[in-house]
N, C-alpha and C. Protein backbone atom coordinates (compact mmCIF):
# COMPACT_ATOMS: atom_id res chain seq x y z
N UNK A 1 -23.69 20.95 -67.08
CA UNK A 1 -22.74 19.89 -67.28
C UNK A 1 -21.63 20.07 -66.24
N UNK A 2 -21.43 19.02 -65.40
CA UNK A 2 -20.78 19.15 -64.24
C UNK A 2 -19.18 18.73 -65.35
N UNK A 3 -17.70 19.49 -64.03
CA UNK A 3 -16.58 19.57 -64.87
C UNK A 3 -16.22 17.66 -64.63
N UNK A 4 -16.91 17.16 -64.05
CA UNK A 4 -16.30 15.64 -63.99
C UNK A 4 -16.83 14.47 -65.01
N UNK A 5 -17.82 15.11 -65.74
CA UNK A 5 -18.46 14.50 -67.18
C UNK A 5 -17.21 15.04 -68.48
N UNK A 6 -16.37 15.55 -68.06
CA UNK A 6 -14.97 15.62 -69.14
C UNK A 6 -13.80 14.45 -68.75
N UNK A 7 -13.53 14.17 -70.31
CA UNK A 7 -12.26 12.88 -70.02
C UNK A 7 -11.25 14.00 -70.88
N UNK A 8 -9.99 14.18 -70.49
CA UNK A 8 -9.19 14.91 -71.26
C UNK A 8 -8.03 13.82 -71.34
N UNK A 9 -7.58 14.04 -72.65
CA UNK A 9 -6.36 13.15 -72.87
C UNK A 9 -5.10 14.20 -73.26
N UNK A 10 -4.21 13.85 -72.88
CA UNK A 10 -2.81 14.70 -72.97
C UNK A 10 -1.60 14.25 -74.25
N UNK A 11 -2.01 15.00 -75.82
CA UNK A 11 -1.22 14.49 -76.53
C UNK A 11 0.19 15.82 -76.59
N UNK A 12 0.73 15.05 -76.33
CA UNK A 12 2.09 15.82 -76.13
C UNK A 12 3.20 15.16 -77.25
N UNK A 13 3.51 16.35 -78.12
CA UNK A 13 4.23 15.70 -78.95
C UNK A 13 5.25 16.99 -78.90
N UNK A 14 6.44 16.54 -79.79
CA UNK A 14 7.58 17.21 -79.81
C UNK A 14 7.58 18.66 -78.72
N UNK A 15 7.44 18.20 -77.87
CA UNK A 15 7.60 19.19 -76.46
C UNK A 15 6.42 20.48 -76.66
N UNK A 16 5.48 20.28 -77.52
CA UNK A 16 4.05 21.03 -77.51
C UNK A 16 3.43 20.43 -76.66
N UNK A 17 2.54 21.30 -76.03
CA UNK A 17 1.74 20.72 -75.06
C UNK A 17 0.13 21.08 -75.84
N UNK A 18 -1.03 19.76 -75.55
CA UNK A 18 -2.09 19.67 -76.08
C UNK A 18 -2.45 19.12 -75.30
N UNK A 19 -4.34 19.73 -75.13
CA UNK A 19 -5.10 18.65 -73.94
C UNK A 19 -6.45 18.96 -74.91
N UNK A 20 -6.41 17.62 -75.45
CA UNK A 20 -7.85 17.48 -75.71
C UNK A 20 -9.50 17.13 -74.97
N UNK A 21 -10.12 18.20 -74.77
CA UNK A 21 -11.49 17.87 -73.70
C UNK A 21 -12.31 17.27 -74.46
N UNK A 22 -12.85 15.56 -74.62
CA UNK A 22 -14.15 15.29 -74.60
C UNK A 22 -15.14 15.18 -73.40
N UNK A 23 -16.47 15.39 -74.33
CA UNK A 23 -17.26 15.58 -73.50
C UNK A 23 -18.66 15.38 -74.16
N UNK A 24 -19.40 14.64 -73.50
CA UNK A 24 -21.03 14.12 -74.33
C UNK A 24 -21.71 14.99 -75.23
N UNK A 25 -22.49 14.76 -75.90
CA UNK A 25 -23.27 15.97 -76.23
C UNK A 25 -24.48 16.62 -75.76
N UNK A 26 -23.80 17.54 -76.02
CA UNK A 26 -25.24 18.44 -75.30
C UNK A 26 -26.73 17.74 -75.40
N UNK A 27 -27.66 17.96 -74.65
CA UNK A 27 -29.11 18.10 -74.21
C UNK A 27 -29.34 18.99 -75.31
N UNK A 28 -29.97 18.98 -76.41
CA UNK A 28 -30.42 20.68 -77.23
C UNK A 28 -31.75 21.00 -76.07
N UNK A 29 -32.58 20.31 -75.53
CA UNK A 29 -33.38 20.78 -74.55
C UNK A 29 -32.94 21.83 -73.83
N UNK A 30 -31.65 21.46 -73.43
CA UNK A 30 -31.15 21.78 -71.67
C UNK A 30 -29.75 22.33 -72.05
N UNK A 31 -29.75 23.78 -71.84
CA UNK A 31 -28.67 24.36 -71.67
C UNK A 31 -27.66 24.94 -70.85
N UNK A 32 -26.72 24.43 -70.62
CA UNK A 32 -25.94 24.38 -69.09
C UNK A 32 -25.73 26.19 -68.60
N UNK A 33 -25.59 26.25 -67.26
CA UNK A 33 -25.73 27.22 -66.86
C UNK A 33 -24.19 27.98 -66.77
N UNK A 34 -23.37 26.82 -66.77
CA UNK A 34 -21.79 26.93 -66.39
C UNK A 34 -21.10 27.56 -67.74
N UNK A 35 -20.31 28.73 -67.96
CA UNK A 35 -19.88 28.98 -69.20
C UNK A 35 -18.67 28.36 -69.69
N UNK A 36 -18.25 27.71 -71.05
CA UNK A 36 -17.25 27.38 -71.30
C UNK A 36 -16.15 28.17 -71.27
N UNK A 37 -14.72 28.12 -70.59
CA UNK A 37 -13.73 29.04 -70.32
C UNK A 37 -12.77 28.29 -71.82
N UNK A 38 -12.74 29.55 -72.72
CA UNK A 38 -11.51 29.58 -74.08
C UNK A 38 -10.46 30.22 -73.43
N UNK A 39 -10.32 30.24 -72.51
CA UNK A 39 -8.79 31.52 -72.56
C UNK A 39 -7.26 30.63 -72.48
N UNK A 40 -7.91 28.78 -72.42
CA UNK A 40 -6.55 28.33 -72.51
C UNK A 40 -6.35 28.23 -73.81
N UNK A 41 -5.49 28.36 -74.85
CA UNK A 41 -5.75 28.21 -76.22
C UNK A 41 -5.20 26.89 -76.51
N UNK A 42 -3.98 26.06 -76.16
CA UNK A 42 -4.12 24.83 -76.15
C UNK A 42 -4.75 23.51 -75.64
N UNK A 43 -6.07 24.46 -75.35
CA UNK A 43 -7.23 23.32 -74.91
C UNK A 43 -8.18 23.38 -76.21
N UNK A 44 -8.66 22.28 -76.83
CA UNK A 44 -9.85 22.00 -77.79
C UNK A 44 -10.92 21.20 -76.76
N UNK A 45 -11.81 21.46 -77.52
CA UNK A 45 -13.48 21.25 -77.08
C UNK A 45 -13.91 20.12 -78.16
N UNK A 46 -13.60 18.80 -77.60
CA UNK A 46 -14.45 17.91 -79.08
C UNK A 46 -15.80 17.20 -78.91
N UNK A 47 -16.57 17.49 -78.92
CA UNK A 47 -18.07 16.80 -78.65
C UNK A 47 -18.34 16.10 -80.07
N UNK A 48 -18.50 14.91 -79.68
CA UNK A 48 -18.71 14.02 -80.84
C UNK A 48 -20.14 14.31 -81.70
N UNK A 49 -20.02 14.13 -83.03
CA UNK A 49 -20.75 14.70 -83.83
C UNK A 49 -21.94 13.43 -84.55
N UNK A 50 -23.03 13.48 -84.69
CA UNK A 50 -23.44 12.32 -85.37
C UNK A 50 -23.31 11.72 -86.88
N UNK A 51 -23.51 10.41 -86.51
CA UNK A 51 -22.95 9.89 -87.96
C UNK A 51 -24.08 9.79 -89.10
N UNK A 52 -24.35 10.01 -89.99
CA UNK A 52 -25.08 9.32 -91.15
C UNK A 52 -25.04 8.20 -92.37
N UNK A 53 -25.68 8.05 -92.33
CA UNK A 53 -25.54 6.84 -93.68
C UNK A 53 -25.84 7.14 -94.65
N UNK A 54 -24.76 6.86 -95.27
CA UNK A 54 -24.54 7.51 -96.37
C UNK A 54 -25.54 7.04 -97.89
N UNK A 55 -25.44 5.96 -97.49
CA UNK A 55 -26.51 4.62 -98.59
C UNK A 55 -27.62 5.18 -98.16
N UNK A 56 -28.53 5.99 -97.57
CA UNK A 56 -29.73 6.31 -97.16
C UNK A 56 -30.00 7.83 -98.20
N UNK A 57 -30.70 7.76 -99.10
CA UNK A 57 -31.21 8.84 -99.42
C UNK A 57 -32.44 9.23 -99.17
N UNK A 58 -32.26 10.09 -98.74
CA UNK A 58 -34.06 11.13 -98.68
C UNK A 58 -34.63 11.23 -99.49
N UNK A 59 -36.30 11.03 -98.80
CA UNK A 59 -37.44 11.34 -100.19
C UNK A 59 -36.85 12.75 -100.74
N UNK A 60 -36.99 12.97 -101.82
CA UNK A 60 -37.07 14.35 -102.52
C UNK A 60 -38.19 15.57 -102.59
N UNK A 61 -37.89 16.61 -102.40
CA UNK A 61 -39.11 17.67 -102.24
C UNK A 61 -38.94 18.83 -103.81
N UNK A 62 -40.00 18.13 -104.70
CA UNK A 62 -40.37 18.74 -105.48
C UNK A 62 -40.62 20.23 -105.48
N UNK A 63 -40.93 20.70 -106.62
CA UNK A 63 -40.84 22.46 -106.20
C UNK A 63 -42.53 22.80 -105.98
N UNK A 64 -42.78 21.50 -106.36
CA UNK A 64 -44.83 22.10 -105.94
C UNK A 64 -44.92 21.25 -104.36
N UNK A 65 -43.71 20.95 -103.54
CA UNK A 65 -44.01 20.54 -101.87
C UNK A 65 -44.35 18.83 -102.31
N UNK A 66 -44.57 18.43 -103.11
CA UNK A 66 -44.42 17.33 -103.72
C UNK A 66 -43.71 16.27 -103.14
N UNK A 67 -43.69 15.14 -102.07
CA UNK A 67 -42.26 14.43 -101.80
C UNK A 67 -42.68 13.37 -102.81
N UNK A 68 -41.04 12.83 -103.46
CA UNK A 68 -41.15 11.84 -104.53
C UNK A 68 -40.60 10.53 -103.81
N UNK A 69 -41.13 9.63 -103.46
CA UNK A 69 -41.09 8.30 -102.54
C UNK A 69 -40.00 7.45 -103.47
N UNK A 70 -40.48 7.41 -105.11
CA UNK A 70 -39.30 6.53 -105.77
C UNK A 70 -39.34 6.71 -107.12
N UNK A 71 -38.33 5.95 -108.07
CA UNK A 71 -38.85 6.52 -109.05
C UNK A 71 -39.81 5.93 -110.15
N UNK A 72 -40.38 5.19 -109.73
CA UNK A 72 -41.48 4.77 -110.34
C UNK A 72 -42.64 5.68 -110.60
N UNK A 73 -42.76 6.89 -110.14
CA UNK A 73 -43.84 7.81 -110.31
C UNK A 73 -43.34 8.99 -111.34
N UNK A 74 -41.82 8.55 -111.74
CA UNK A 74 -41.26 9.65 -112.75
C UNK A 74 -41.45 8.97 -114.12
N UNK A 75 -42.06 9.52 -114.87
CA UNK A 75 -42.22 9.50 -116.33
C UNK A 75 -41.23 9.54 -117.32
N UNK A 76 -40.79 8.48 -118.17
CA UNK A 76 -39.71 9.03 -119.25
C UNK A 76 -40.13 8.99 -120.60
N UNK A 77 -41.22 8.89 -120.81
CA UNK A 77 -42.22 9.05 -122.28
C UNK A 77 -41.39 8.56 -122.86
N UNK A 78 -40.82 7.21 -123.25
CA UNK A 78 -39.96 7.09 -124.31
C UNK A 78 -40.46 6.43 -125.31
N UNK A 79 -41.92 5.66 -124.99
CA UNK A 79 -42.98 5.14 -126.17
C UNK A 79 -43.44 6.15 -126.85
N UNK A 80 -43.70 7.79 -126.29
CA UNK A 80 -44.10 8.50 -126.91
C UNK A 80 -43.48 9.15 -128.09
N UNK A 81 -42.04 9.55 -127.48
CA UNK A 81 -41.22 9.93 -128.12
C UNK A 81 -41.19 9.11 -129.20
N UNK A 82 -41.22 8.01 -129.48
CA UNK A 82 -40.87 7.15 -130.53
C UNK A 82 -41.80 7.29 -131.39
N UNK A 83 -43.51 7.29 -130.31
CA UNK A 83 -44.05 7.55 -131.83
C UNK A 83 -44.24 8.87 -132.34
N UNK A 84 -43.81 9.64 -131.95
CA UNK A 84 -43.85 11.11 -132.28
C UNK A 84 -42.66 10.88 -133.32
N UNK A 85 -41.54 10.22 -133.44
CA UNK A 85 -40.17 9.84 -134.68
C UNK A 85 -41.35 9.38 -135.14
N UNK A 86 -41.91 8.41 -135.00
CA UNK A 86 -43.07 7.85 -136.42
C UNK A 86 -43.58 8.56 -137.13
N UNK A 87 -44.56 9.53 -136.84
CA UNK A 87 -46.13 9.85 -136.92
C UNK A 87 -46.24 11.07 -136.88
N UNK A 88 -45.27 11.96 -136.23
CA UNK A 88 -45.51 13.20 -135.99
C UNK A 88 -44.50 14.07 -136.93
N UNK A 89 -43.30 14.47 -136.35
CA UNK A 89 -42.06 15.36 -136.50
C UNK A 89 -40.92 14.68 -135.81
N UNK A 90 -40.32 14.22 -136.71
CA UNK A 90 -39.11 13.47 -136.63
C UNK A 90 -38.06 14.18 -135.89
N UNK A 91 -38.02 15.19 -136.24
CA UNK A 91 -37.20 16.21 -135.26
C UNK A 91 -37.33 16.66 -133.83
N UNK A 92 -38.57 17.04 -133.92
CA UNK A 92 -39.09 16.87 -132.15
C UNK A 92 -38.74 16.01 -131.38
N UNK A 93 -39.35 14.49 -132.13
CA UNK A 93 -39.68 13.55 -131.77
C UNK A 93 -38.27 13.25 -131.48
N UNK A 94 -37.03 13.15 -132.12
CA UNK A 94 -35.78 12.95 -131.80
C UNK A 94 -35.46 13.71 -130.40
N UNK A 95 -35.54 15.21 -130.03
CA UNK A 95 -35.01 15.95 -128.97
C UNK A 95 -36.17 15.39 -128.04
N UNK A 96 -37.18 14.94 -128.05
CA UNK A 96 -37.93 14.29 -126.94
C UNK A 96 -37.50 13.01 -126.71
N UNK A 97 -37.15 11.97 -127.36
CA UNK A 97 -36.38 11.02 -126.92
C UNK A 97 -35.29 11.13 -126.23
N UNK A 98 -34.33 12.42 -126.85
CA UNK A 98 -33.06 12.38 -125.95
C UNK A 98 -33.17 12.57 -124.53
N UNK A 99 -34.38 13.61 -124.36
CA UNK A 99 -34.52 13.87 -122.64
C UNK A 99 -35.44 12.94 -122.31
N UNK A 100 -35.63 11.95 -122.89
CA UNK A 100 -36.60 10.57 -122.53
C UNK A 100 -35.27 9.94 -121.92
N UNK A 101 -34.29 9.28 -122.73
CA UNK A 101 -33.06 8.64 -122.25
C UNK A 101 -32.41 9.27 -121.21
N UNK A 102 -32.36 10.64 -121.74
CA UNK A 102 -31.74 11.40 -119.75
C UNK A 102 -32.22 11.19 -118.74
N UNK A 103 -33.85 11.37 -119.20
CA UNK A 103 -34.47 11.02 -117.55
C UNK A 103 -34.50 9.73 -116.84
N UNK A 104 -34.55 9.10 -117.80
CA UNK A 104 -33.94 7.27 -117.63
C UNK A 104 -32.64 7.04 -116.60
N UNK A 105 -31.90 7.61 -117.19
CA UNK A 105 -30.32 7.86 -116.83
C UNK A 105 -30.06 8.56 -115.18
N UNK A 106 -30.81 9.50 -115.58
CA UNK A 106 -30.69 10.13 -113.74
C UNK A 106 -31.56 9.85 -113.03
N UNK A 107 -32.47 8.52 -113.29
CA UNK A 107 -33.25 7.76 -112.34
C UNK A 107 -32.73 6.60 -112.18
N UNK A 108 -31.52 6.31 -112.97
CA UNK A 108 -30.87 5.07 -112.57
C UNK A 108 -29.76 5.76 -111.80
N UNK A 109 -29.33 6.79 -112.02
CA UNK A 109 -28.11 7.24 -111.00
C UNK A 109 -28.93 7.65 -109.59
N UNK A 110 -30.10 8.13 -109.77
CA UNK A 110 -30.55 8.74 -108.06
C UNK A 110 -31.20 9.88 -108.09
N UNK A 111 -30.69 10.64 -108.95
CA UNK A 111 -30.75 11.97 -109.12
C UNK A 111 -32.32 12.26 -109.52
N UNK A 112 -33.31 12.30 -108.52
CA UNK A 112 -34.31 12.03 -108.64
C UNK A 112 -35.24 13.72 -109.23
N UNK A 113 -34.72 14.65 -108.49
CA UNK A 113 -35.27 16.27 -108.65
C UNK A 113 -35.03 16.06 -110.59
N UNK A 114 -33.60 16.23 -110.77
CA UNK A 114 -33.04 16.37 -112.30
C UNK A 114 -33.92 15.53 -112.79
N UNK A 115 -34.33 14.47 -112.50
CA UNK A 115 -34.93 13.33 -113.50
C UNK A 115 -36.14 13.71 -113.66
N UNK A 116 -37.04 14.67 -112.71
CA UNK A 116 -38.46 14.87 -112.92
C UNK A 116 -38.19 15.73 -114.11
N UNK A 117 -37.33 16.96 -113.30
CA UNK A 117 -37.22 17.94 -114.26
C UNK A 117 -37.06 17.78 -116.12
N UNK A 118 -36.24 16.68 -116.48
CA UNK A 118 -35.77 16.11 -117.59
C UNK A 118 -37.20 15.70 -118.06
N UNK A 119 -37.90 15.04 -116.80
CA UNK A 119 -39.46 13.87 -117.87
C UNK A 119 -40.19 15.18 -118.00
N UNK A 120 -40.50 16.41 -117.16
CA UNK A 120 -40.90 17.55 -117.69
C UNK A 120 -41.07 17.78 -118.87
N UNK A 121 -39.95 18.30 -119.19
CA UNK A 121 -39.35 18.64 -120.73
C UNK A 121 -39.86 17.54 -121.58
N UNK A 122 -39.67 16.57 -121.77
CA UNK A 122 -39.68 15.24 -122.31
C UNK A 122 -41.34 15.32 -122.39
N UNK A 123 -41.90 15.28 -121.73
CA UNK A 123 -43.54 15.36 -121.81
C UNK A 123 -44.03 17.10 -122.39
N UNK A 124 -43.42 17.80 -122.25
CA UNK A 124 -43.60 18.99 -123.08
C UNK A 124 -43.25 19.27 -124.52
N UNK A 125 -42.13 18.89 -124.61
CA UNK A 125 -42.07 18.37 -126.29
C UNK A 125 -42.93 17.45 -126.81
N UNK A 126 -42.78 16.25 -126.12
CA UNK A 126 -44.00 14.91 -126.88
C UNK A 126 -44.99 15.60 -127.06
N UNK A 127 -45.49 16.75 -126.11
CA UNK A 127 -47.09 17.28 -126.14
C UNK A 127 -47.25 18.59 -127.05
N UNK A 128 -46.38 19.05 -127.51
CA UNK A 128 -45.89 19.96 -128.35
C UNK A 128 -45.95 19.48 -129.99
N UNK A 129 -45.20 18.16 -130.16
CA UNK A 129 -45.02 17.82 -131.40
C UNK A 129 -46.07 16.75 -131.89
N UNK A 130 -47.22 16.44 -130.52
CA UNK A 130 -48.56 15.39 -131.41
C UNK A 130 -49.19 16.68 -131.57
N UNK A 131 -49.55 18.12 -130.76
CA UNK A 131 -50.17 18.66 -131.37
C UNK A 131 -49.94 19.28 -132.68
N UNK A 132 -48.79 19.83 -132.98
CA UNK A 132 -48.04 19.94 -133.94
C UNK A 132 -48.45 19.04 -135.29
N UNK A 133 -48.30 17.67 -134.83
CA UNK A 133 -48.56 16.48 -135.48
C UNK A 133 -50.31 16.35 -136.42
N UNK A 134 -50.69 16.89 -135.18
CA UNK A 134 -52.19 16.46 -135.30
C UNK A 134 -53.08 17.35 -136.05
N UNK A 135 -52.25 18.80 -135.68
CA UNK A 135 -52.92 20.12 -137.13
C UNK A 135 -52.21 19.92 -138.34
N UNK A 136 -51.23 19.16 -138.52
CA UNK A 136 -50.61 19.25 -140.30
C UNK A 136 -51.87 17.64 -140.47
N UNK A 137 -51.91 17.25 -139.37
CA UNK A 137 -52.67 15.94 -140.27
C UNK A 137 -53.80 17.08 -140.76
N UNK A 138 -54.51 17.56 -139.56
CA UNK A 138 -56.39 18.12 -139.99
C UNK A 138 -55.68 19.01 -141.19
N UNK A 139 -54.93 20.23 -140.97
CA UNK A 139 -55.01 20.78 -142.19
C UNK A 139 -54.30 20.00 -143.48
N UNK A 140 -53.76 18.88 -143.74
CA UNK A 140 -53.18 18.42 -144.72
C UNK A 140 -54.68 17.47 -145.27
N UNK A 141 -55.57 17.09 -144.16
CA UNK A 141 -57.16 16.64 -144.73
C UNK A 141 -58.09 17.46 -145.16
N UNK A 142 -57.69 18.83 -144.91
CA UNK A 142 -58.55 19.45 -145.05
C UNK A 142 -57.98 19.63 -146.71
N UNK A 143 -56.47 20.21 -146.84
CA UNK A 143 -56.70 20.33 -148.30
C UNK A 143 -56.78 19.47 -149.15
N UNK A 144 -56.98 18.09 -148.46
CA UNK A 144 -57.26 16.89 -149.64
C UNK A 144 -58.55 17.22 -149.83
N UNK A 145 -59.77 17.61 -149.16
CA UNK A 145 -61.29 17.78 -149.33
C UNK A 145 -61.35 18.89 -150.29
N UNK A 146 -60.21 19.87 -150.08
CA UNK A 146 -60.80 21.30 -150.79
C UNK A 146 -60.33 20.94 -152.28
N UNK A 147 -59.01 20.37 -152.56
CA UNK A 147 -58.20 20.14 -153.92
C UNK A 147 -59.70 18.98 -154.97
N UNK A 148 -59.91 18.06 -153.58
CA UNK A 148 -61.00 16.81 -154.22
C UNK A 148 -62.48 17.80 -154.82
N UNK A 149 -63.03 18.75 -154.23
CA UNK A 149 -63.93 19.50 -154.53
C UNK A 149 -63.81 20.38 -155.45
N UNK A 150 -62.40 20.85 -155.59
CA UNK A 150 -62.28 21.78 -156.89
C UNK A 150 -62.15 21.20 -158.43
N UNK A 151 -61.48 19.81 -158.02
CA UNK A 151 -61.73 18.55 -158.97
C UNK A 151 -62.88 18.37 -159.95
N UNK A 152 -63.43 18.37 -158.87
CA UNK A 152 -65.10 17.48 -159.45
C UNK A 152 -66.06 18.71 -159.54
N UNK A 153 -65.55 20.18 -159.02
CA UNK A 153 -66.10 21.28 -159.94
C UNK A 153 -65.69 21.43 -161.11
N UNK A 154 -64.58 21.28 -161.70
CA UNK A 154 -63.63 21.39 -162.80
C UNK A 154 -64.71 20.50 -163.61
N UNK A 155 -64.64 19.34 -163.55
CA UNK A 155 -65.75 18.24 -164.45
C UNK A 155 -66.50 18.83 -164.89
N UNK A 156 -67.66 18.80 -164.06
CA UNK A 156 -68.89 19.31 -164.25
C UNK A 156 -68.64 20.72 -165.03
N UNK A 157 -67.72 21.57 -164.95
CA UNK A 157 -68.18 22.88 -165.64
C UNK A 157 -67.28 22.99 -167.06
């Protein structure tokens, strides 16, 4: 970087002296051969920095390398949850709804990592409390068969 690619401007205020050096930004390719001299200390070095947008969010990188494009591929089981309050364990079924509504919530804010993480949970309880659900049914059929059989031994003897 030749010294005539610098514009320096001279802000001089209350009898301080300041010289600000801009200057393009570097090549990251190409690294100049010329060394920068610090030994004036009221000289700064400002190379303009790039801007981002801020309204632009990045896909998200899941912890299995996963990128999540939007959130339509995040799950908030909240039909499940409900029928798990029906049908299953009302109690479960309640703390699986709540992280049903969270994950809802931080997929309407953005917060896309938290929101998987939340339908996680949310699908681990639901899957927790139909199985849950589903052995008090078999064993609650089973002792209707055994109580009905001891019944109708009782008769007969």
């Amino acid at each position: 970087m030749a010294t005539s690619d610098f514009i320096i401007d001279d802000l001089s205020k209350d009898g301080h002296s300041a010289k600000v050096i801009h200057s393009e930004p570097l090549d990251y390719a190409f690294q100049s051969a010329e060394p920068i001299n610090y030994s004036n200390t009221n000289t700064q070095v400002h190379q303009p920095q790039p801007t981002y947008n801020i309204n632009y969010l990045p896909p998200t990188i899941n912890l299995n390398g996963n990128v999540i494009q939007s959130t339509d591929k995040i799950n908030s089981y909240i039909v499940w949850s409900i029928i798990n309050i029906c049908c299953c364990n009302t109690c479960f079924g309640c703390l699986a709804l709540h992280y049903s509504n969270k994950t809802k919530d931080l997929k309407r804010e953005g917060l896309l990592q938290d929101a998987l993480n939340t339908s996680k949970v949310a699908r681990n309880i639901n899957l927790v409390t139909t199985m849950l659900g589903i052995f008090v049914l078999v064993f609650w059929f089973i002792y209707i068969l055994i109580e009905m059989n001891s019944q109708t031994v009782k008769r007969f003897h």
